[in-house]
PDB file of N, CA and C in Angstrom:
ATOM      1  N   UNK A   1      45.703 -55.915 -22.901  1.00  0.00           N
ATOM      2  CA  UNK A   1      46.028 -54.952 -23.932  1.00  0.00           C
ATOM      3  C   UNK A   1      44.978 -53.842 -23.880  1.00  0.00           C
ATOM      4  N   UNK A   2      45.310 -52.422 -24.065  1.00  0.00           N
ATOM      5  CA  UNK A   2      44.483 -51.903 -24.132  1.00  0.00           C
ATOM      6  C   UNK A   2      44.048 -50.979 -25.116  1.00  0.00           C
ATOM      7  N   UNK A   3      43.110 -50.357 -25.376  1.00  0.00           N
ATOM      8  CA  UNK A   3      42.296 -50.324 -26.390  1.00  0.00           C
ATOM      9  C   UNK A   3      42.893 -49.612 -27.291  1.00  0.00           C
ATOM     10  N   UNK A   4      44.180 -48.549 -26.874  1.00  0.00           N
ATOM     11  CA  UNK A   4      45.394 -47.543 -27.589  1.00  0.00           C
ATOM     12  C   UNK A   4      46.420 -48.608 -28.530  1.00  0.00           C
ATOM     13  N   UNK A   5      46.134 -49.658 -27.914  1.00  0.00           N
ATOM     14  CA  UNK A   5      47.152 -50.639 -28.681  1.00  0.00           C
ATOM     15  C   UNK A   5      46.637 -51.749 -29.868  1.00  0.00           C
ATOM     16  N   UNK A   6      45.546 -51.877 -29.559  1.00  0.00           N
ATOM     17  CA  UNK A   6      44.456 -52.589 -30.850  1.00  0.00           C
ATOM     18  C   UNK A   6      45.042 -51.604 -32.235  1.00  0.00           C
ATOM     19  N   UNK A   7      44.705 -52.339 -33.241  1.00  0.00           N
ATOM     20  CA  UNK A   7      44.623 -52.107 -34.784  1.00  0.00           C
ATOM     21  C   UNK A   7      43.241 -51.121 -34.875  1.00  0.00           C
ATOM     22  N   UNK A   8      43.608 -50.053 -35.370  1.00  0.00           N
ATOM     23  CA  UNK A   8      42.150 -49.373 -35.481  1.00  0.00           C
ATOM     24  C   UNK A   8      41.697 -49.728 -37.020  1.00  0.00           C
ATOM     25  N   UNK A   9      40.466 -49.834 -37.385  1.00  0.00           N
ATOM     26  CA  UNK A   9      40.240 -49.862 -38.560  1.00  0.00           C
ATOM     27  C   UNK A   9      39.562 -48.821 -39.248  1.00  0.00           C
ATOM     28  N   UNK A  10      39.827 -48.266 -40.398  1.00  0.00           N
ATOM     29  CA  UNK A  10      38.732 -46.784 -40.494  1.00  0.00           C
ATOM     30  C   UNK A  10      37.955 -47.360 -41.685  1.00  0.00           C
ATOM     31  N   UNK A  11      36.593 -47.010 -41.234  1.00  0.00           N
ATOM     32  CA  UNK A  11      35.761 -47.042 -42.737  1.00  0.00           C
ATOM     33  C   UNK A  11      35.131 -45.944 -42.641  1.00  0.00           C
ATOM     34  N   UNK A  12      35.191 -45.784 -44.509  1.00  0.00           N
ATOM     35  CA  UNK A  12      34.769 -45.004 -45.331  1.00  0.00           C
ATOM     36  C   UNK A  12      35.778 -44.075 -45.746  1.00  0.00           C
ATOM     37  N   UNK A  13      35.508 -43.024 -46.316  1.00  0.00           N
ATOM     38  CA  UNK A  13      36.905 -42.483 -47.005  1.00  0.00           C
ATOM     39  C   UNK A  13      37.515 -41.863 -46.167  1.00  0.00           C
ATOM     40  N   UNK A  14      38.920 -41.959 -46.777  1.00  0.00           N
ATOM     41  CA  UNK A  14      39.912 -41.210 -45.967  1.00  0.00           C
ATOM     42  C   UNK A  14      39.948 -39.806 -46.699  1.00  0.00           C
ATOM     43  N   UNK A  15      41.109 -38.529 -45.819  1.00  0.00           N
ATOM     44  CA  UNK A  15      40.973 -37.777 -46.782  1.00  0.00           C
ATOM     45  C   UNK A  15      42.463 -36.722 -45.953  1.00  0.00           C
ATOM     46  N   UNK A  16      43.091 -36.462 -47.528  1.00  0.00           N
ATOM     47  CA  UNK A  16      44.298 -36.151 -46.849  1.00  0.00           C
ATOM     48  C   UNK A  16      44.315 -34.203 -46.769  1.00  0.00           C
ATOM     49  N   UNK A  17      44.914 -33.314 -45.811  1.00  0.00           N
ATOM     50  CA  UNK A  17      44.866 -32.057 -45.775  1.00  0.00           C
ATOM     51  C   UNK A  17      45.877 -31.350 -46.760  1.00  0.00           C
ATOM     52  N   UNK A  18      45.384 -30.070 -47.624  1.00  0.00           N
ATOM     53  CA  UNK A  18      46.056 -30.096 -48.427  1.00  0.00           C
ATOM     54  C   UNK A  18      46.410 -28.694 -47.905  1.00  0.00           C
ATOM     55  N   UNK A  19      47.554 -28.113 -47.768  1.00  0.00           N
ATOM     56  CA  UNK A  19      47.917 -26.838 -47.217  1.00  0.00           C
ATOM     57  C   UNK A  19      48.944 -26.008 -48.263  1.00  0.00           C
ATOM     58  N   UNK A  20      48.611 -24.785 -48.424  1.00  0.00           N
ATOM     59  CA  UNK A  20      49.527 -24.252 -49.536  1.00  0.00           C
ATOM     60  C   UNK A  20      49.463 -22.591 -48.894  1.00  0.00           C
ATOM     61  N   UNK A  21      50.480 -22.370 -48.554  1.00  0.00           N
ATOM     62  CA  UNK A  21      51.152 -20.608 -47.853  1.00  0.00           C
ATOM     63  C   UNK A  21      51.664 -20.210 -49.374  1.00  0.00           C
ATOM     64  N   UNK A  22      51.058 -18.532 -49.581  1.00  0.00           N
ATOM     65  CA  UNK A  22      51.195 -18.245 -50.732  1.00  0.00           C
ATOM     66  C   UNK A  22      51.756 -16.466 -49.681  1.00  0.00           C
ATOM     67  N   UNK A  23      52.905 -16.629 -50.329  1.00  0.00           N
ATOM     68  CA  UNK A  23      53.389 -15.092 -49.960  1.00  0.00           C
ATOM     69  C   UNK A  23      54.283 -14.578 -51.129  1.00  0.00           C
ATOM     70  N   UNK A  24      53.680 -12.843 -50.455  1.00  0.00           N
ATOM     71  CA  UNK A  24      54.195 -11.678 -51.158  1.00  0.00           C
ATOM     72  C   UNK A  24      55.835 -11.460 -51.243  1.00  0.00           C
ATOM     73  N   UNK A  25      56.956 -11.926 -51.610  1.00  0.00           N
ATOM     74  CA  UNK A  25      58.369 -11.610 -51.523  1.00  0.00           C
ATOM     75  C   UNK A  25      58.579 -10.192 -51.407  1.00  0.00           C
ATOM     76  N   UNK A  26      58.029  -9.493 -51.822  1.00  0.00           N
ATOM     77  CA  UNK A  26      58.546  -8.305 -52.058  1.00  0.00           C
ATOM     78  C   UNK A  26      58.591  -8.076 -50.393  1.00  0.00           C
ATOM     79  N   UNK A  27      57.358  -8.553 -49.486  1.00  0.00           N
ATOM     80  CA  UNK A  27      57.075  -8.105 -48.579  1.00  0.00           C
ATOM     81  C   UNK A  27      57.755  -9.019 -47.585  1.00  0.00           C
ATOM     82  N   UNK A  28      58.140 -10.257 -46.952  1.00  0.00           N
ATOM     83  CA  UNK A  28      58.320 -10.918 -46.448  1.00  0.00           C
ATOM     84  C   UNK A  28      59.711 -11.691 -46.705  1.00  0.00           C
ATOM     85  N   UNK A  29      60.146 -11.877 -47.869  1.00  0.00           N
ATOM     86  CA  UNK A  29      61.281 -12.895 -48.295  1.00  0.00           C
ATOM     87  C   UNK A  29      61.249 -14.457 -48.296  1.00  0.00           C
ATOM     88  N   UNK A  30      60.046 -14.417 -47.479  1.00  0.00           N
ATOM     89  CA  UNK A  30      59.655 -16.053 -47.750  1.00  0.00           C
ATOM     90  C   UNK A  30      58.931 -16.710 -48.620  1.00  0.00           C
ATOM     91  N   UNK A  31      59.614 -17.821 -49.256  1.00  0.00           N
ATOM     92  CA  UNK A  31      59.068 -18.856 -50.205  1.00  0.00           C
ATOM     93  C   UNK A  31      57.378 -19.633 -50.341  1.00  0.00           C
ATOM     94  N   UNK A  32      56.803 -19.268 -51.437  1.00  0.00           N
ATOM     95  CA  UNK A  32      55.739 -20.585 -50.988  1.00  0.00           C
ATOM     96  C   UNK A  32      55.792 -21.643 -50.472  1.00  0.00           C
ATOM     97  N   UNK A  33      54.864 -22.355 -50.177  1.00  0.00           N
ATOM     98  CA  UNK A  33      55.227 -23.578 -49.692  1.00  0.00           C
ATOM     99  C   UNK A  33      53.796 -24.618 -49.640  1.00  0.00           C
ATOM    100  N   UNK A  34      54.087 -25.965 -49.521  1.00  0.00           N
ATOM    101  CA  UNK A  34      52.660 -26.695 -49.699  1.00  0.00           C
ATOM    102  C   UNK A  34      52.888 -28.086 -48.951  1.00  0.00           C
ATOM    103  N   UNK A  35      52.355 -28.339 -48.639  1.00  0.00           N
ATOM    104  CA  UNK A  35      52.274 -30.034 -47.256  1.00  0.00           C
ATOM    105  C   UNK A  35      50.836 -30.537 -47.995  1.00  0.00           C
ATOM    106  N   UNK A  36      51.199 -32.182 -47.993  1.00  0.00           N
ATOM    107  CA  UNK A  36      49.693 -32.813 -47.919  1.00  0.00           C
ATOM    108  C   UNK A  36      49.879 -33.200 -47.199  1.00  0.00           C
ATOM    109  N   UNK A  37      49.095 -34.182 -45.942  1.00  0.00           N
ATOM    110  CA  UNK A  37      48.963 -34.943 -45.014  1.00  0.00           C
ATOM    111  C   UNK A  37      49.031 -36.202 -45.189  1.00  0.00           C
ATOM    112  N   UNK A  38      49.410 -36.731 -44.371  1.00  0.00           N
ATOM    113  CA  UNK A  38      48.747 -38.428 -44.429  1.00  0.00           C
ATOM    114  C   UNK A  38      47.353 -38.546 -44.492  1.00  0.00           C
ATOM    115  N   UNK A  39      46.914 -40.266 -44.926  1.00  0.00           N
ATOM    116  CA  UNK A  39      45.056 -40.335 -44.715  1.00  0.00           C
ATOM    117  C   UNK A  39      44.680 -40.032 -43.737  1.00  0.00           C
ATOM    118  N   UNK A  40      43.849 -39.721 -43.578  1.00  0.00           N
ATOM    119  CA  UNK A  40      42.958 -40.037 -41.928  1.00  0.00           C
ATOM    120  C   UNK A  40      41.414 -40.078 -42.202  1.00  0.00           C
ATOM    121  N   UNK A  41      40.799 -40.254 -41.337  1.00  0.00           N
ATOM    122  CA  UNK A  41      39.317 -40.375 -41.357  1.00  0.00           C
ATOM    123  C   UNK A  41      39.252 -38.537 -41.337  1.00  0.00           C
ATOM    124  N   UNK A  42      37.528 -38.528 -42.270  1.00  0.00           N
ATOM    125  CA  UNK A  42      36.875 -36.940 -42.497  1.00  0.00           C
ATOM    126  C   UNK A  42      37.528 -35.879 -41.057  1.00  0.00           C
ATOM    127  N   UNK A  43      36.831 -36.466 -39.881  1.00  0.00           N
ATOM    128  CA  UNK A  43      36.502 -36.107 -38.256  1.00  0.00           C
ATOM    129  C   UNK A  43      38.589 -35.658 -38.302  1.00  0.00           C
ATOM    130  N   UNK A  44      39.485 -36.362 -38.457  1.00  0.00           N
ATOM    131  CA  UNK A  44      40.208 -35.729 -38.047  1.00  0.00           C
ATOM    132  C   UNK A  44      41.299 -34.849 -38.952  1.00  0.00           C
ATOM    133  N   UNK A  45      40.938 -35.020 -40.036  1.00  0.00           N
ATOM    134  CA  UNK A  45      41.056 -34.244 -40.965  1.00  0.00           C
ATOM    135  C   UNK A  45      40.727 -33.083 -41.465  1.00  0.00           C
ATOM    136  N   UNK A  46      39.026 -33.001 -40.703  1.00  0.00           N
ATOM    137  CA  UNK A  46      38.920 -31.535 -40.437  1.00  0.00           C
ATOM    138  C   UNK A  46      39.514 -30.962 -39.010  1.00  0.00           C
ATOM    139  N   UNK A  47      39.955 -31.554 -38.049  1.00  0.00           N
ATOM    140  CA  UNK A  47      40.269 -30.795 -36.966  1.00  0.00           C
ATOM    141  C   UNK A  47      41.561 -30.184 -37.415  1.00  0.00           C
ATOM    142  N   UNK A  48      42.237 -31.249 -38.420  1.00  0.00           N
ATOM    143  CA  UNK A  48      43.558 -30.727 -38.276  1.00  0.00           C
ATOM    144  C   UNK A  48      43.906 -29.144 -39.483  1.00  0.00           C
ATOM    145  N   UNK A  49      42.418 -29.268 -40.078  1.00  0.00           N
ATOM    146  CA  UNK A  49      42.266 -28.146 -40.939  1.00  0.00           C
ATOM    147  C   UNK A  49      42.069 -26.884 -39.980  1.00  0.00           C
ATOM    148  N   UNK A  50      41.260 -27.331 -39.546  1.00  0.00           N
ATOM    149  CA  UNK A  50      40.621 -26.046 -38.217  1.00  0.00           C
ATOM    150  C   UNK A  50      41.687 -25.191 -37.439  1.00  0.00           C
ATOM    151  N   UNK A  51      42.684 -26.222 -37.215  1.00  0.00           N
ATOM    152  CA  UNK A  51      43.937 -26.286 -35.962  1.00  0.00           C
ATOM    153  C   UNK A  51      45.257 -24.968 -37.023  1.00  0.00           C
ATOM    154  N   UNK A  52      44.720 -25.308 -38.241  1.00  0.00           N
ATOM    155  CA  UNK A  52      46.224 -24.953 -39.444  1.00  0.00           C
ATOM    156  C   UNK A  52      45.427 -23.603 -39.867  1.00  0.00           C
ATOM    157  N   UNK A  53      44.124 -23.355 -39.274  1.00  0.00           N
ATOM    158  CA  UNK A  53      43.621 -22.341 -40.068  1.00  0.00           C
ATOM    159  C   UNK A  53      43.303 -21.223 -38.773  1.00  0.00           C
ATOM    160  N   UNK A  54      43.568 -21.313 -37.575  1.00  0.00           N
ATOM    161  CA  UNK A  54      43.444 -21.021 -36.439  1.00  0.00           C
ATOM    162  C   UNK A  54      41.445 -20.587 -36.042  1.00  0.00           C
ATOM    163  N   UNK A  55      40.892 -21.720 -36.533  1.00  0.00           N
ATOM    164  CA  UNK A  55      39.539 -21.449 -36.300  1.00  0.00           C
ATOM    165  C   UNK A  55      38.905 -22.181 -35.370  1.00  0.00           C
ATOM    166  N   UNK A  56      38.127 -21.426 -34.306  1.00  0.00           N
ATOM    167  CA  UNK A  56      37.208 -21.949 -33.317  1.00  0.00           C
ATOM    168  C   UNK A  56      36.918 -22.401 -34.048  1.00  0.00           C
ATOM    169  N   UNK A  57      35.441 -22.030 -34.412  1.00  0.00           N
ATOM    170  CA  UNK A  57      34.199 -23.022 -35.037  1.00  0.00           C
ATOM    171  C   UNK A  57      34.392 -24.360 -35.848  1.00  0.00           C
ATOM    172  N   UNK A  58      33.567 -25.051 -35.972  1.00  0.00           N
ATOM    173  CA  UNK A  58      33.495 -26.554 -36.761  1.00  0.00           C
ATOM    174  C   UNK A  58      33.626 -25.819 -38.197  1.00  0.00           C
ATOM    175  N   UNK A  59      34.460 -26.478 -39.448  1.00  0.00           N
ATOM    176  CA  UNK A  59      34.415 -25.719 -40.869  1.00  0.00           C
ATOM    177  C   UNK A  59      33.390 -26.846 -41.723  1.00  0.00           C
ATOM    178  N   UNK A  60      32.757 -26.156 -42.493  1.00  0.00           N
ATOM    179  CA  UNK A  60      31.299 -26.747 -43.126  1.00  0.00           C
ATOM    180  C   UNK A  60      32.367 -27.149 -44.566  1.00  0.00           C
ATOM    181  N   UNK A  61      32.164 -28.521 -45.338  1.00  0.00           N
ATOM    182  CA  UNK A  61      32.591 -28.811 -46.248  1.00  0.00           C
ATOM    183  C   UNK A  61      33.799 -29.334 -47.030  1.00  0.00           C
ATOM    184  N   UNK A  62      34.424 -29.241 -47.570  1.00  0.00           N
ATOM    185  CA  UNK A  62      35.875 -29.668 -48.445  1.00  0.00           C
ATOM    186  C   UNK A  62      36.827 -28.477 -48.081  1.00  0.00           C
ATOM    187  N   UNK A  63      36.478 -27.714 -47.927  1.00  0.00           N
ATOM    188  CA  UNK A  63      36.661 -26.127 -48.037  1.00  0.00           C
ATOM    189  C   UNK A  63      37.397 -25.686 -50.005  1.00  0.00           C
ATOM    190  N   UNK A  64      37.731 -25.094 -50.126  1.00  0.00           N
ATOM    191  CA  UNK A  64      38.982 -24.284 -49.614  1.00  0.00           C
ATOM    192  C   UNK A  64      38.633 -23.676 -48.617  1.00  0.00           C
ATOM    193  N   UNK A  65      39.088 -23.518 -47.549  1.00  0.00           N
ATOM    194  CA  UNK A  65      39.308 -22.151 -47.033  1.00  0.00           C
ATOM    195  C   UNK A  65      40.184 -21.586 -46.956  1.00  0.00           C
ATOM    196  N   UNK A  66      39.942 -20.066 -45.974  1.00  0.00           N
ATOM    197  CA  UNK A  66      41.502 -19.382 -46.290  1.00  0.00           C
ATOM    198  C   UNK A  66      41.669 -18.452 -45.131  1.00  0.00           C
ATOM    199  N   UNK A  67      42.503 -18.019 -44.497  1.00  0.00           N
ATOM    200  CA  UNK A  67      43.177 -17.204 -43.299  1.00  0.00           C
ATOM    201  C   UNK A  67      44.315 -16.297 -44.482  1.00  0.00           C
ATOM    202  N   UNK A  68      44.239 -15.201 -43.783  1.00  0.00           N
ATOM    203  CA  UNK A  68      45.539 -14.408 -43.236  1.00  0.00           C
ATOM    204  C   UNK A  68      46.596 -14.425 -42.989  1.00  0.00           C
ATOM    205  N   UNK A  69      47.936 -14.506 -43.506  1.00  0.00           N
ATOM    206  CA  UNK A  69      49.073 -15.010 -42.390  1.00  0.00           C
ATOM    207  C   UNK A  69      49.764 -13.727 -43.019  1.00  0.00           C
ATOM    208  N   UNK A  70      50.862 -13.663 -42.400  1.00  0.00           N
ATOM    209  CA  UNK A  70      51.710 -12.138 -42.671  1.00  0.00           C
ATOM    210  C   UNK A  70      52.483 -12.249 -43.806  1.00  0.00           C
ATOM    211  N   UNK A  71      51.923 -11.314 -44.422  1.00  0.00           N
ATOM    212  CA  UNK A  71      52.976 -11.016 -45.900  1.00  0.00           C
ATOM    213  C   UNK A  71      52.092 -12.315 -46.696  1.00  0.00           C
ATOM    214  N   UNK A  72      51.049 -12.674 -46.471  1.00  0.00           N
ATOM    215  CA  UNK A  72      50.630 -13.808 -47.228  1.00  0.00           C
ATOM    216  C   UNK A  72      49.249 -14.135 -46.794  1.00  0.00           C
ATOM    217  N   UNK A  73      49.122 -15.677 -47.178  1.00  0.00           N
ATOM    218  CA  UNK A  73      47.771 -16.335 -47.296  1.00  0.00           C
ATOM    219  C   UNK A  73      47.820 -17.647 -47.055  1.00  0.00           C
ATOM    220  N   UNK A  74      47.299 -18.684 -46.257  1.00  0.00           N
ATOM    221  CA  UNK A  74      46.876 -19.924 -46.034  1.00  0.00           C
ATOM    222  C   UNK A  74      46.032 -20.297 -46.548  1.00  0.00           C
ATOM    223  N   UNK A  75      45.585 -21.287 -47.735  1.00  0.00           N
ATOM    224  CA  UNK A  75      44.765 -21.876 -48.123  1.00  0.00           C
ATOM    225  C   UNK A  75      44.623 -23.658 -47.654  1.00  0.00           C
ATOM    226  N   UNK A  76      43.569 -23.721 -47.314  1.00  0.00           N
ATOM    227  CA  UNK A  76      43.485 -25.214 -46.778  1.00  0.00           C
ATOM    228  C   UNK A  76      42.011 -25.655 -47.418  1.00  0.00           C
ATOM    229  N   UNK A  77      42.063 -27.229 -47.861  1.00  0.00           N
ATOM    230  CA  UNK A  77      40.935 -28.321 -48.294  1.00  0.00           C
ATOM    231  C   UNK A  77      41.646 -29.539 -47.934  1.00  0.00           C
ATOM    232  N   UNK A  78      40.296 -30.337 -48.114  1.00  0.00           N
ATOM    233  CA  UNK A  78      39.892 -31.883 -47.689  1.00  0.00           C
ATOM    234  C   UNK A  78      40.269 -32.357 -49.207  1.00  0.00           C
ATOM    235  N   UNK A  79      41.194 -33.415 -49.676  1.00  0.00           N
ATOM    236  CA  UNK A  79      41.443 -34.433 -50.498  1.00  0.00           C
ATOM    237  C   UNK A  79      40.940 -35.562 -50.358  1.00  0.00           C
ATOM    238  N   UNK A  80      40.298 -36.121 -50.866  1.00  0.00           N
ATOM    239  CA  UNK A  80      39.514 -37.578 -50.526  1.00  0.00           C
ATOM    240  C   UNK A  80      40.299 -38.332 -51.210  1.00  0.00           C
ATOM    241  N   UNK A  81      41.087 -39.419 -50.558  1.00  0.00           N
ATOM    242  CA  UNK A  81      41.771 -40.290 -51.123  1.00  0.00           C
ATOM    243  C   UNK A  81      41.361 -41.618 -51.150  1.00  0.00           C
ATOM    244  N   UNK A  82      42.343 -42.679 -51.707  1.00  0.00           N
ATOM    245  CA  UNK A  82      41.747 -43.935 -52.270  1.00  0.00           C
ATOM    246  C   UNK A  82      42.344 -44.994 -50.961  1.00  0.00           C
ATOM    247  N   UNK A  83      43.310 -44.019 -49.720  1.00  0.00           N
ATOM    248  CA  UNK A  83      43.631 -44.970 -48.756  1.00  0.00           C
ATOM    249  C   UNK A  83      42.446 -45.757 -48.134  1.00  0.00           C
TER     250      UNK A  83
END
């Protein structure tokens, strides 16, 4: 068996991505919108923040942070959950 197929176990907190697109109608016609993620461990929870926020660099903290998107705005943070 190999090691892709083992039970992984995660310790310490999980933490789910919280994503919310906030746009201008007047300008765009598109709806807000908001996704949480499943748990995951901190490490990939920020990548997948990084990945949704189109940022090289490592992001320092919970965030919020926030990007640009057309006719709008991406806001993204870390949720620490009880998974």
């Amino acid at each position: 068996m190999s090691a892709s197929d083992q039970l992984s176990l995660t310790l310490g907190p999980c933490f789910a991505v919280a994503v919310e697109d906030r746009f201008s109608p007047g300008l765009t016609g598109r709806t807000d919108r908001d996704y949480l993620s499943p748990p995951q461990p901190r490490d990939d929870a920020l990548t997948l923040a990084a990945l949704l926020l189109d940022s090289g660099a490592d992001l320092d903290g919970d965030g919020p942070w926030q990007r640009a998107l057309a006719g709008g705005r991406r806001t993204v943070r870390l949720v620490e959950t009880d998974d």
